[in-house]
Protein backbone atom coordinates (compact mmCIF):
# COMPACT_ATOMS: atom_id res chain seq x y z
CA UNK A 1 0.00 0.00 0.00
CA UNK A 2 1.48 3.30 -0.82
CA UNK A 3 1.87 6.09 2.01
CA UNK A 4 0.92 9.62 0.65
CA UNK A 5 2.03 12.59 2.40
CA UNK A 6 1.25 16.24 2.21
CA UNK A 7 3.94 18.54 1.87
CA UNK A 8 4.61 19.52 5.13
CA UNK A 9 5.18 15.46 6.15
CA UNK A 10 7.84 15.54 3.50
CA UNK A 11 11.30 14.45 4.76
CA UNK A 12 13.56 17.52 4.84
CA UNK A 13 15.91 16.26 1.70
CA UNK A 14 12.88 16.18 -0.94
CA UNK A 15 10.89 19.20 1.21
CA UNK A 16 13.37 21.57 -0.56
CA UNK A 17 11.13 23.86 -2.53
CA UNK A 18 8.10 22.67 -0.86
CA UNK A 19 5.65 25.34 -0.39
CA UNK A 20 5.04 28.04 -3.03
CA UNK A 21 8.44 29.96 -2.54
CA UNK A 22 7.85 32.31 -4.56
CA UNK A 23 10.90 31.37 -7.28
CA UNK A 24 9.73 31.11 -10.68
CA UNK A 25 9.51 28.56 -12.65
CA UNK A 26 8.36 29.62 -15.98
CA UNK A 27 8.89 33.25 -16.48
CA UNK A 28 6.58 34.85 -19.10
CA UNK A 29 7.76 34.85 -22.35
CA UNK A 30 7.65 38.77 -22.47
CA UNK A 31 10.07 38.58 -19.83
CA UNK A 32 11.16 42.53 -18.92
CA UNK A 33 9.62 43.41 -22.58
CA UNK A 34 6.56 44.48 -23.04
CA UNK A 35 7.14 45.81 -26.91
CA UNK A 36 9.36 45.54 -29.38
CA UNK A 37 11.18 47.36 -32.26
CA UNK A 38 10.66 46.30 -36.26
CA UNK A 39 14.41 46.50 -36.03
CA UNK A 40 14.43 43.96 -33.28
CA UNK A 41 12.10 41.38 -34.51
CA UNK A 42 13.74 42.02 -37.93
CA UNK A 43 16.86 40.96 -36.24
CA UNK A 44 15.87 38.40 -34.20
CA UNK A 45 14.31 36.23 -36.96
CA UNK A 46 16.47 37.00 -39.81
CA UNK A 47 13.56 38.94 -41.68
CA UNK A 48 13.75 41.64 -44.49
CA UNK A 49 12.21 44.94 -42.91
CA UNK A 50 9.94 47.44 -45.45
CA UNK A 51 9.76 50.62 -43.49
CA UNK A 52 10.45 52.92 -40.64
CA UNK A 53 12.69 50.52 -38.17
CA UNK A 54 11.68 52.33 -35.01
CA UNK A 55 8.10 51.48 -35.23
CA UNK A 56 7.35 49.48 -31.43
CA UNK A 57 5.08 46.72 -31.50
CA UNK A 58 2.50 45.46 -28.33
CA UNK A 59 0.62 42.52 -29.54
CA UNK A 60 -0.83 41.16 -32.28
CA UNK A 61 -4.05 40.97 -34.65
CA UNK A 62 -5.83 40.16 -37.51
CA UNK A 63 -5.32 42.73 -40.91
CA UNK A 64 -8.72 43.67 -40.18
CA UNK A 65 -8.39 44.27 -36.52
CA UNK A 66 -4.73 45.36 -35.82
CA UNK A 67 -4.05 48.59 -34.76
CA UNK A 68 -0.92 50.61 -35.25
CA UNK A 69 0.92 48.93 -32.43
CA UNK A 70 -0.10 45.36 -33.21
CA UNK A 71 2.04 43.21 -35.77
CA UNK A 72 -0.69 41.19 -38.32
CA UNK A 73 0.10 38.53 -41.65
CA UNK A 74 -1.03 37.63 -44.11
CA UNK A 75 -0.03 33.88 -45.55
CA UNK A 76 -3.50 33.35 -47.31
CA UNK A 77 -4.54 35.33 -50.62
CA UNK A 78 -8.41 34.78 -49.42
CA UNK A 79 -7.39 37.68 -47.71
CA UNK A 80 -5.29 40.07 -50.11
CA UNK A 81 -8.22 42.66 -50.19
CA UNK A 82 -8.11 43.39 -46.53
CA UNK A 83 -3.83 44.07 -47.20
CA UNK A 84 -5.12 47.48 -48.91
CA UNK A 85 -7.14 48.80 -45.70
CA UNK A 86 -5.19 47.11 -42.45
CA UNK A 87 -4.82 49.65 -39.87
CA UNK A 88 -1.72 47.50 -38.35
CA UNK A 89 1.35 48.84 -37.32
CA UNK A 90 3.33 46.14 -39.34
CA UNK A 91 2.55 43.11 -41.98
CA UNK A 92 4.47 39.71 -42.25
CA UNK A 93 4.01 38.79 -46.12
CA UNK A 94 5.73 37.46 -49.15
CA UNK A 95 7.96 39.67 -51.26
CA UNK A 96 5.06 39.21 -54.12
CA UNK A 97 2.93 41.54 -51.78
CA UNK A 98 5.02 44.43 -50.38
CA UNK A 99 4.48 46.28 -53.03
CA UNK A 100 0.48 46.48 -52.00
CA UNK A 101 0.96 47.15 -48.78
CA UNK A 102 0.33 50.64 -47.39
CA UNK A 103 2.46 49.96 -44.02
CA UNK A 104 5.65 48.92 -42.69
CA UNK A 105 6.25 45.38 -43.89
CA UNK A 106 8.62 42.30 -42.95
CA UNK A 107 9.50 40.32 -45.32
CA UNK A 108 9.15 36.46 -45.27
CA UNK A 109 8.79 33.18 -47.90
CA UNK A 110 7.04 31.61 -45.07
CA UNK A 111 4.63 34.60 -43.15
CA UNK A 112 2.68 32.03 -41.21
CA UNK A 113 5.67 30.13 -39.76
CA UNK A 114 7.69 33.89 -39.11
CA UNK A 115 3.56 34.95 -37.52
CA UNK A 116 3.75 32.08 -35.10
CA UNK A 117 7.27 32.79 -33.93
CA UNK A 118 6.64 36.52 -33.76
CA UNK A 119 3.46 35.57 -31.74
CA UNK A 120 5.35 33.92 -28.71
CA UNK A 121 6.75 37.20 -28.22
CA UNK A 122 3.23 38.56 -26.80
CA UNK A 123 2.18 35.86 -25.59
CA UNK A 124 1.42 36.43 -21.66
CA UNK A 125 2.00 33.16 -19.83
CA UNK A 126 1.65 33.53 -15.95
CA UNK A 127 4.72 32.51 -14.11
CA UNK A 128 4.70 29.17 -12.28
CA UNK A 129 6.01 29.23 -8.92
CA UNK A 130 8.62 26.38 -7.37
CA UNK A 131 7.53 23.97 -4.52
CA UNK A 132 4.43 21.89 -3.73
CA UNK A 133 1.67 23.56 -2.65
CA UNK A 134 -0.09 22.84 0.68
CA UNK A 135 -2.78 20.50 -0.38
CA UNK A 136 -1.08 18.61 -2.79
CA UNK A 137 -0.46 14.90 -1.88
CA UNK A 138 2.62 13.25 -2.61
CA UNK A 139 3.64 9.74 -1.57
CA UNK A 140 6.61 8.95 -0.25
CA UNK A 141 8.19 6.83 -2.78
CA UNK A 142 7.70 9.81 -5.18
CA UNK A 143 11.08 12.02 -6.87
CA UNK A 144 10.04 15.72 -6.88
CA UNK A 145 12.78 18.28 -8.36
CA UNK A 146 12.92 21.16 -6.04
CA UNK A 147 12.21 23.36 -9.18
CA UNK A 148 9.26 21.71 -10.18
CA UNK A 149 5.85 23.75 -9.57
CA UNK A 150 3.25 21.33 -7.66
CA UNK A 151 -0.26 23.25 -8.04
CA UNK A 152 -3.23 23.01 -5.41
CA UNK A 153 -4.44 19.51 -4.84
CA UNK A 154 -2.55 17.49 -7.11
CA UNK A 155 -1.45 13.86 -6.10
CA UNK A 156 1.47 12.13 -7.15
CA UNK A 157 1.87 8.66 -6.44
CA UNK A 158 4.82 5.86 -5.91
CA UNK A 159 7.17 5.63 -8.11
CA UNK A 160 6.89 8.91 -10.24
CA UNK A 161 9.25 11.53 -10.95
CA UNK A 162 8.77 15.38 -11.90
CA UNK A 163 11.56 16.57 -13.49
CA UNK A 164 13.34 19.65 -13.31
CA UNK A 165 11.11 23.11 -14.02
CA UNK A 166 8.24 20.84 -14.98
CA UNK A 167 4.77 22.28 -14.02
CA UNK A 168 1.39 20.64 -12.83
CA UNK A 169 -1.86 22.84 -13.10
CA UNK A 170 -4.24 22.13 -9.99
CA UNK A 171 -5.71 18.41 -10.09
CA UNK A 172 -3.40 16.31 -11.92
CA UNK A 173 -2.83 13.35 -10.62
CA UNK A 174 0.50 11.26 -11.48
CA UNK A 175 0.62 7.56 -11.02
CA UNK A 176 2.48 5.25 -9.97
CA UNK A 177 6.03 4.85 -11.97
CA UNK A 178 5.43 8.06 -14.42
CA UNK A 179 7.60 10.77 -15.33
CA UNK A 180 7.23 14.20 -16.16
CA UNK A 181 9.71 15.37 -18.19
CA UNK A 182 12.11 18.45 -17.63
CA UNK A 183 9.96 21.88 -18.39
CA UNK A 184 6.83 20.03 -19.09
CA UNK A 185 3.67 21.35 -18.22
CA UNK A 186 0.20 19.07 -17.31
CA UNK A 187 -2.05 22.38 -17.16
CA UNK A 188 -5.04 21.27 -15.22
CA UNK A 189 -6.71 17.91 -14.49
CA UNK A 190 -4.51 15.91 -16.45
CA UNK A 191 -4.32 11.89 -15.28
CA UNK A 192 -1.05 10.00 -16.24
CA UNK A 193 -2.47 6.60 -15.02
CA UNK A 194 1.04 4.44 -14.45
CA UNK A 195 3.78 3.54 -16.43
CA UNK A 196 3.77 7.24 -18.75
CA UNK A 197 6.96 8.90 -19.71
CA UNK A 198 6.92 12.41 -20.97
CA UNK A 199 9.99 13.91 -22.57
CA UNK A 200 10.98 17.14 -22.32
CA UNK A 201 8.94 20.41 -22.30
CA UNK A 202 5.82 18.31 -23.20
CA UNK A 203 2.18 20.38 -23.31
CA UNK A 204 -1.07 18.49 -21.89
CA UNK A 205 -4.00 19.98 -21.79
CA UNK A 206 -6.89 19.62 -19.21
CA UNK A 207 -9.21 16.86 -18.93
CA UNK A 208 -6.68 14.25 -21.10
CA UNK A 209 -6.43 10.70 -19.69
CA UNK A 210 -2.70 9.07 -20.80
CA UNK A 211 -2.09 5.50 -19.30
CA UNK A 212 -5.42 4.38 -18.91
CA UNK A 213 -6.19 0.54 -19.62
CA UNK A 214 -6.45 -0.32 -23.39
CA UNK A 215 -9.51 -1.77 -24.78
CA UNK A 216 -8.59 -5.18 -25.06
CA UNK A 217 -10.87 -8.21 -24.51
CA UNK A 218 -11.16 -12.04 -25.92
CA UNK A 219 -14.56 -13.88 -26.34
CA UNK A 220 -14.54 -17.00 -23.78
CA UNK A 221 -17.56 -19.12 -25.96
CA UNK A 222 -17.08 -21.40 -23.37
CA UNK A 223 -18.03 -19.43 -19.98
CA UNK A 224 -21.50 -19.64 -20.18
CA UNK A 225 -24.49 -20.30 -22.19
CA UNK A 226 -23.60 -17.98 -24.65
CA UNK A 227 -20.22 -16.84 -23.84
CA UNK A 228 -18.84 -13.79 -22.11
CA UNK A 229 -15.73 -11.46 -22.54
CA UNK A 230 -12.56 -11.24 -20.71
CA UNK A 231 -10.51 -8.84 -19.91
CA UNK A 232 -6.92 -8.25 -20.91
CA UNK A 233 -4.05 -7.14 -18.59
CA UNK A 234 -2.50 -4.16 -20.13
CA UNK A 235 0.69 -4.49 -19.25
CA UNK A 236 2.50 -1.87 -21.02
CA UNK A 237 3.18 1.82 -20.96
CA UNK A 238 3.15 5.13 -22.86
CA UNK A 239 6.06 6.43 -23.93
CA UNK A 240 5.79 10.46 -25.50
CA UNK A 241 8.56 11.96 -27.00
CA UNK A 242 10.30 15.69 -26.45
CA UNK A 243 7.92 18.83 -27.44
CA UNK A 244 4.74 16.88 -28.14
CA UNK A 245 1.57 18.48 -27.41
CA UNK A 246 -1.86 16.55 -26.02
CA UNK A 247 -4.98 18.20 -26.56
CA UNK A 248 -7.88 19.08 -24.09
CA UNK A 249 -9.75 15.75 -23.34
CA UNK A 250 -7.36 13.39 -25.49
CA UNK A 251 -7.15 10.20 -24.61
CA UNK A 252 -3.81 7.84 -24.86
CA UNK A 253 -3.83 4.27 -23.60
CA UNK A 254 -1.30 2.00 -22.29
CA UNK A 255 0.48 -1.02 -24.66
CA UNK A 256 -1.15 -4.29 -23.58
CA UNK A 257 2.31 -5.56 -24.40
CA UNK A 258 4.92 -3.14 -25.75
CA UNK A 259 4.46 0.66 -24.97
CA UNK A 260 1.83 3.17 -27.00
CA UNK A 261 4.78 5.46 -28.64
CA UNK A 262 4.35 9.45 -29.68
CA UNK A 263 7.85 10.02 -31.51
CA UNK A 264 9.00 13.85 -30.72
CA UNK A 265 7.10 16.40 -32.15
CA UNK A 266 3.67 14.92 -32.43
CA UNK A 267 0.80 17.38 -31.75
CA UNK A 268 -2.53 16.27 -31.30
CA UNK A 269 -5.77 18.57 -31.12
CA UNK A 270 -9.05 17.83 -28.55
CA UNK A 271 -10.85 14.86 -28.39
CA UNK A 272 -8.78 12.53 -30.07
CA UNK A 273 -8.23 8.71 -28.99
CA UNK A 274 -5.01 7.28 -29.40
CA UNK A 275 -5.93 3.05 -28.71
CA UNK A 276 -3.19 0.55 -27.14
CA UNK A 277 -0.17 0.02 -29.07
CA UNK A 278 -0.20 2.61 -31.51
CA UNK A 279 2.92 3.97 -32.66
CA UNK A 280 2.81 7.51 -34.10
CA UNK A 281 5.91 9.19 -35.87
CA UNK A 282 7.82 12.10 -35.09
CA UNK A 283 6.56 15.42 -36.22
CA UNK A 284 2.60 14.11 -37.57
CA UNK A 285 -0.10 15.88 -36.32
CA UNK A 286 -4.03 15.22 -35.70
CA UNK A 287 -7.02 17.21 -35.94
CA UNK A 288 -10.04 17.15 -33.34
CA UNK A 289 -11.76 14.12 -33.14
CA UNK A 290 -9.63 11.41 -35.06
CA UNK A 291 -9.41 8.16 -33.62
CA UNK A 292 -6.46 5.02 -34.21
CA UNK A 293 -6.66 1.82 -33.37
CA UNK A 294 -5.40 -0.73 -31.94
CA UNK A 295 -1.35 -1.49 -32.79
CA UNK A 296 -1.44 1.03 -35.85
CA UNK A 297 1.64 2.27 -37.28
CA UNK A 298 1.34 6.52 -38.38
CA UNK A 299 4.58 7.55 -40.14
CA UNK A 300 6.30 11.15 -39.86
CA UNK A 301 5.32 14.14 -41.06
CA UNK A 302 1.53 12.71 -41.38
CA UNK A 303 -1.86 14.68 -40.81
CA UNK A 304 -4.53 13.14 -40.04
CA UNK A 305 -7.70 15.40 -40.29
CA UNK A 306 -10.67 15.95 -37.93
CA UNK A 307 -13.02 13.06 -37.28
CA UNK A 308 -10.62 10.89 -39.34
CA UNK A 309 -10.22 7.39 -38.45
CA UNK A 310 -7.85 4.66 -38.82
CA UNK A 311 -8.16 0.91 -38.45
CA UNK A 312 -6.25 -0.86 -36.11
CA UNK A 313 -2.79 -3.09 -37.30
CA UNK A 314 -2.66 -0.96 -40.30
CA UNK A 315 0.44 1.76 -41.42
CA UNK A 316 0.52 4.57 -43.21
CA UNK A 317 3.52 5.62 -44.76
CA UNK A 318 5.72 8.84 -43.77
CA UNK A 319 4.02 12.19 -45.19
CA UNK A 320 0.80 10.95 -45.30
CA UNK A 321 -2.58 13.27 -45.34
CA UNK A 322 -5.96 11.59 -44.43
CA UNK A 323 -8.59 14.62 -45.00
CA UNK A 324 -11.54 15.10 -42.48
CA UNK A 325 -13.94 12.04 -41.64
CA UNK A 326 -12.02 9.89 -43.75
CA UNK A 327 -11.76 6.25 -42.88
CA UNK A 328 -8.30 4.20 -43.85
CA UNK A 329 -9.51 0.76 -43.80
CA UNK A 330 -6.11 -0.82 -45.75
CA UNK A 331 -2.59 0.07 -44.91
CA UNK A 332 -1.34 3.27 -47.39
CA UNK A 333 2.61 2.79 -48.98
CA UNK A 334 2.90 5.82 -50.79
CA UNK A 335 3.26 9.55 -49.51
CA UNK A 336 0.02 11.69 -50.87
CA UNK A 337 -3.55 12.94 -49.76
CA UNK A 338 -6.19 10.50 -49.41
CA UNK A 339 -9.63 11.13 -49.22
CA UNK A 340 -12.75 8.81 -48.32
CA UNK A 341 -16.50 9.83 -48.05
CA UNK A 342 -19.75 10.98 -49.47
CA UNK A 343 -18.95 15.17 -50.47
CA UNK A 344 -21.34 17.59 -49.11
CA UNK A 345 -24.22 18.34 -51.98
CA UNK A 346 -27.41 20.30 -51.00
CA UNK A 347 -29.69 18.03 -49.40
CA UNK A 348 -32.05 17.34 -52.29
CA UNK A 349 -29.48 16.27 -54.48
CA UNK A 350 -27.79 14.22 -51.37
CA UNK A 351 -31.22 12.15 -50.68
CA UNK A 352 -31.18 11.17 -54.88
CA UNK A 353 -27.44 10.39 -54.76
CA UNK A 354 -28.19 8.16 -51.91
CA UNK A 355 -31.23 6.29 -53.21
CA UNK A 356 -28.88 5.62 -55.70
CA UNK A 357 -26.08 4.30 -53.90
CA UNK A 358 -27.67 1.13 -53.48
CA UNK A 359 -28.23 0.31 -57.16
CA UNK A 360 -24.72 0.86 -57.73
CA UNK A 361 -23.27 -2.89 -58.77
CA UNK A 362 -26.37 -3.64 -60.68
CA UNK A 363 -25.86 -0.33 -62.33
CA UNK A 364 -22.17 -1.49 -62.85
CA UNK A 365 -23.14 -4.74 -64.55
CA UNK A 366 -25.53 -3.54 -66.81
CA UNK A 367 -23.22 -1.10 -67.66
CA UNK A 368 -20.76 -4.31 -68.40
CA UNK A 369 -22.78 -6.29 -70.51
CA UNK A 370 -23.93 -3.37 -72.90
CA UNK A 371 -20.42 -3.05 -73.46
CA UNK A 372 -20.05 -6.80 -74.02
CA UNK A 373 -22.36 -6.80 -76.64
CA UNK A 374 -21.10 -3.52 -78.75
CA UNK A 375 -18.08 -5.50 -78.65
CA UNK A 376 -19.50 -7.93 -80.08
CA UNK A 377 -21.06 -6.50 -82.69
């Protein structure tokens, strides 16, 4: 049985830090800046600047919405009209579209990529303190770096280890023989069941469930009159790699034999289920929703779109795109977007297209033996 303590029951050697004491952990990634030259973010990120250099920048916003101090892009020509009339202070574009801009400009082959690391400049995190906080619960057994940040009511069990300048929101719980990885950060209400590893500076979001028992069961015809399932130990583990991101509400389950694997880089939206065994490469990301089964191989470099699915025991090659609500029901060899599914038609058409659908293969071999016969005429 494990013995849980609360922080002030901690022996002294793994007490350091406990408490809030007041040390940050995670300074915001303004830091002492609040705004910043064109000059300097020209600088920073190796960007070609259009205008006057001592313009200062406080935030960011959309061309429509920006204001003179805020920084906007613009990455998609959907949106070329609103370049004309943008109120912003600055615009990150493509040297095709400087010349139709009517303010200072920063020049970029990529403007959404430069946007998103221009962004992180403004964005206000609050600072994490180090130490455990009162009514967290940590058993004895457990390794807690005396830079970590322990938030209210957490519970860490047995076995686990937080890593240095890693940060748990209030209500996560960490079982028995997990890790937390160095400058990770479990937001709020996150569950890492037992046996999950997190690399480094790994994101969860709240509500996701990682380690929880896989969904396997075998049909005993034998048990009863008419049979009856039984369960399957799940014996295994979840191993995520460095800089992944977990989505709100995601769920990850444990190997029933060998780990469930996220290779580094792998960012997955809300919502998404991630079954026992599944390996997913380095780099891929998924949209809301999609599901894999079972002991399915994803390459790298792979997107997999919202309310996608994919079979279980199946692969899909490296830089492969599965579009929304598709369904891969056969393995896929080749790099390349794949598509499944009935495309939205107004509903009148829809309802005629599907009365149709079932007349389909003797449509086909009707079809078939008309051409039989020209042939043979």
């Amino acid at each position: 049985m494990p013995r849980f303590l609360l922080c002030d029951q901690l022996e002294p050697r793994r007490r350091a830090g406990c408490r809030y004491n007041g040390r940050r952990v995670t300074e915001s990634i303004l830091s002492t800046n609040s705004t910043y030259s064109l000059a300097e973010i020209a600088q920073r990120f190796d960007l070609t600047c259009h205008g006057d250099p001592t313009i200062r920048l406080d935030g960011v916003g959309t061309l429509a919405g920006a204001g003179p101090s805020q920084l906007s892009f613009l990455s998609n020509s959907k949106y070329s009209a609103q370049l004309a009339a943008t109120h912003a202070g600055v615009v990150v574009l493509r040297e095709e579209d400087v010349a139709n801009c009517p303010v200072a400009a920063l020049v970029t082959r990529d403007p959404y990529v430069a946007y998103a690391k221009i962004a992180a400049l403004f964005e206000r995190l609050p600072a994490a303190l180090a130490g455990i906080h009162p009514s967290a619960v940590v058993a004895a057994g457990a390794q807690v770096s005396s830079s970590a940040s322990i938030g209210p009511c957490c519970v860490i069990a047995d076995g686990a280890v937080i890593a240095d300048g890693a940060v748990l929101g209030p209500h996560c719980i960490v079982g028995e023989d997990c890790t937390v990885g160095a400058q990770s950060r479990l937001v709020a209400r996150v569950t890492l069941v037992t046996r999950v590893t997190l690399g480094k500076r790994v994101l969860v979001h709240p509500g996701a469930v990682i380690g929880s028992d896989g969904f396997g069961l075998a049909f005993d015809h034998s048990a009863s009159d008419h049979g009856s399932w039984i369960k399957l130990p799940q014996l295994g583990g979840v191993r995520i790699g460095d800089d992944c991101e977990i989505g709100a509400n995601t769920t990850i389950d444990r190997g029933a034999l060998d780990d469930t694997v996220l290779e580094q880089d792998v960012r997955l939206d809300n919502q998404i289920q991630i079954a026992h065994n599944v390996h997913v490469g380095a780099h891929t990301a998924m949209a809301g929703c999609a599901a894999v089964a079972g002991s399915a191989k994803i390459g790298r470099y792979c997107m997999i779109g919202g309310n996608a699915g994919v079979l279980g025991h199946l692969e899909l090659a490296d830089r492969v795109t599965i579009t929304a609500k598709s369904l891969v029901t056969h393995s896929i060899r080749e790099p390349g977007e794949y598509s499944s599914g009935v495309p939205l038609q107004e509903n009148r058409l829809w309802r005629k297209s599907a009365a149709r659908f079932k007349h389909l293969d003797e449509y086909a071999r009707r079809l078939s033996a008309l051409e039989k016969d020209r042939n043979n005429e």
